[in-house]
Protein backbone atom coordinates (compact mmCIF):
# COMPACT_ATOMS: atom_id res chain seq x y z
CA UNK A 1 161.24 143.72 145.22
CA UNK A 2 163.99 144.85 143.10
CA UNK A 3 167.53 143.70 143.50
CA UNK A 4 168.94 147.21 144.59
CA UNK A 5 166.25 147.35 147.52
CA UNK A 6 167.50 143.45 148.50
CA UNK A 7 170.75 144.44 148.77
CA UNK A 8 170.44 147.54 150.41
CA UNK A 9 168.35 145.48 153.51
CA UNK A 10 170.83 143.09 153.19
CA UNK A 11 173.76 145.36 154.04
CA UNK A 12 171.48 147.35 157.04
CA UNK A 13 170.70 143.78 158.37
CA UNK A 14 174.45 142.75 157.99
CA UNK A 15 175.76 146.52 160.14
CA UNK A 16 173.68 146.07 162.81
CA UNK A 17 174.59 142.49 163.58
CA UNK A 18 178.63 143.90 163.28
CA UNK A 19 179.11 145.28 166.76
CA UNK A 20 180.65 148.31 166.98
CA UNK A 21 184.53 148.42 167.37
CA UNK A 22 185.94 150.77 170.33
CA UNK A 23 189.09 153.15 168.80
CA UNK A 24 191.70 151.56 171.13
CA UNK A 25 194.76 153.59 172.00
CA UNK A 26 197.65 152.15 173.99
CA UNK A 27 198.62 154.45 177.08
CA UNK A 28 201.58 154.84 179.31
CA UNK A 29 201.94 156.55 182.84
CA UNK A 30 202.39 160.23 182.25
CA UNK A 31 205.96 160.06 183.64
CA UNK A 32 207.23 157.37 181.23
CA UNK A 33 210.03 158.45 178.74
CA UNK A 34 210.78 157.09 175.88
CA UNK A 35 207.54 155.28 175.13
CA UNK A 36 206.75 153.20 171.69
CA UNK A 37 204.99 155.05 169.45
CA UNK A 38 204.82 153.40 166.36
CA UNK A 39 203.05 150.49 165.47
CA UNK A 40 206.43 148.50 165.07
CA UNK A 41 207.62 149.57 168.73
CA UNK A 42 204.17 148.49 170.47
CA UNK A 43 204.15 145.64 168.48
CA UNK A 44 207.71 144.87 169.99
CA UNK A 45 206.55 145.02 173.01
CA UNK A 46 203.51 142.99 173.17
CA UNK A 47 205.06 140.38 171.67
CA UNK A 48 208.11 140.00 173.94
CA UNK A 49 210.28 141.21 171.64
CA UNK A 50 211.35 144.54 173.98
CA UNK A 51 211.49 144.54 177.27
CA UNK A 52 211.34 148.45 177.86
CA UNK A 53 208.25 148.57 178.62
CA UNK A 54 206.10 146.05 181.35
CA UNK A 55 202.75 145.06 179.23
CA UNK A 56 199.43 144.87 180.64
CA UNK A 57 196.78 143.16 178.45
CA UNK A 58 193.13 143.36 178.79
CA UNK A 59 190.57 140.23 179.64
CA UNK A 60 191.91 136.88 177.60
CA UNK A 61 187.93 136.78 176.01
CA UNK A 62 187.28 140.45 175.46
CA UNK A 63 186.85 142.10 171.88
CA UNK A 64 189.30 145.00 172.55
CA UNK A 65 192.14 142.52 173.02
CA UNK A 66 191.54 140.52 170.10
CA UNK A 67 191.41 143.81 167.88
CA UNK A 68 194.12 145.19 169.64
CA UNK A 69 196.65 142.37 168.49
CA UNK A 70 194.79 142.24 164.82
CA UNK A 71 195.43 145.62 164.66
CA UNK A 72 198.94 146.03 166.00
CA UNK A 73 200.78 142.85 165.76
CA UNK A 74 198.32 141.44 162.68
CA UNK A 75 197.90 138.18 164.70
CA UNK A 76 194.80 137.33 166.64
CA UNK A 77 195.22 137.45 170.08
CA UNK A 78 195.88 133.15 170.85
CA UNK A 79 198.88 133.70 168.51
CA UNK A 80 200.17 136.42 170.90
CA UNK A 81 199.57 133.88 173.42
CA UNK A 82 201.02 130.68 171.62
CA UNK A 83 204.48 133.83 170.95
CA UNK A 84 204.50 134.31 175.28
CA UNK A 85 203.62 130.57 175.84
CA UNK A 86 207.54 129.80 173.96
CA UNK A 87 208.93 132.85 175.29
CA UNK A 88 207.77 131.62 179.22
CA UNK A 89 208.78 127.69 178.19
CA UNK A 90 212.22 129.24 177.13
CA UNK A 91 212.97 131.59 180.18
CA UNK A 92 213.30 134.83 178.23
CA UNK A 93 209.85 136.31 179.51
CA UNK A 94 207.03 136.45 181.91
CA UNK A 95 203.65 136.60 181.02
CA UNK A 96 202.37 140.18 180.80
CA UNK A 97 199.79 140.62 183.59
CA UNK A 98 196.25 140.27 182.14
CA UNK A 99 193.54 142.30 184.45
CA UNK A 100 189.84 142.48 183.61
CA UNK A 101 188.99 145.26 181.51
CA UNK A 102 189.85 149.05 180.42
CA UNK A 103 189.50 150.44 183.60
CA UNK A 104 191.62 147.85 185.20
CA UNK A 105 194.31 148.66 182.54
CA UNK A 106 194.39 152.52 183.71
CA UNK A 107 194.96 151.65 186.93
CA UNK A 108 197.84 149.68 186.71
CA UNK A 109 199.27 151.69 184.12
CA UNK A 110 198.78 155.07 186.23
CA UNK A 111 200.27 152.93 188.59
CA UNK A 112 203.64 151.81 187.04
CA UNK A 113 206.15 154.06 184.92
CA UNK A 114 207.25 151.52 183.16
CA UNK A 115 203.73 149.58 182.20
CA UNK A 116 201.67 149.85 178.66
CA UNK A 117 198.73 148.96 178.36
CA UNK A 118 195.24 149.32 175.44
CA UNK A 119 192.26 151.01 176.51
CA UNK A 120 189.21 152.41 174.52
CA UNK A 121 190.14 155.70 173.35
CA UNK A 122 187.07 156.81 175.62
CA UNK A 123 188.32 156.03 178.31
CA UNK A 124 191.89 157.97 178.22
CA UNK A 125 192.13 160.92 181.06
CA UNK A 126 194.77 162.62 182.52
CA UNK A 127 195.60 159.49 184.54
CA UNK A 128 197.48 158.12 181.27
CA UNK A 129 199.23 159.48 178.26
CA UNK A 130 197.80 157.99 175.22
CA UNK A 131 200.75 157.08 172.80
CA UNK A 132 199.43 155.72 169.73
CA UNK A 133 195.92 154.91 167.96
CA UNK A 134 195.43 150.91 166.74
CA UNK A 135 194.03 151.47 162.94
């Protein structure tokens, strides 16, 4: 077998074992003014650093939230935690409320004017306003 074949199973063998990455978005209620829409202002908020907005983070061992915070803040998602962990120790924050999954998320941000949240872009309906796209 010639190299070029190798290496072309190698990299089909290597895709399929990558699972596939949801586009996350980050919603707000549709009545919510002023909401982050840059990378920089969500980042600010899921880090603790703005308090504008009431953050609701997805499942502490699901994929999306881990890519979410790679994405957005460039940390994985236990340095987000070890960032809340000082900001609860010091009294400047509360934990943002962690629910189980994307559906979960919707809810409580259809539910609250002033919550965020990440969801898979699939999952965005008229229930929430998408506000920005994690690339």
């Amino acid at each position: 077998m010639n190299a070029s074949i190798k290496h072309a199973i190698a990299a089909a063998i290597v895709s399929l074992a990558l699972p596939a990455m949801a586009e996350v978005v980050v919603i707000v209620n549709p009545k919510a003014a002023d909401a982050p829409s840059s990378k920089e202002q969500v980042a600010q908020v899921f880090l603790g650093k703005s308090s504008a907005f009431t953050p609701v983070d997805q499942a502490e061992n699901g994929a999306i939230r881990n890519e979410f915070y790679k994405k957005v803040t460039d940390r994985d998602a236990s340095q987000v935690k070890s960032v809340w962990s000082k900001l609860v120790f010091t009294g400047k924050a509360t934990m943002p409320k962690e629910v189980g999954d994307s559906a979960a998320v919707k809810k409580a941000v259809a539910a609250d004017p002033k919550a965020i949240g990440y969801i898979e872009k699939s999952a965005v309906d008229a229930s929430v306003k998408a506000v920005y796209t994690a690339q």
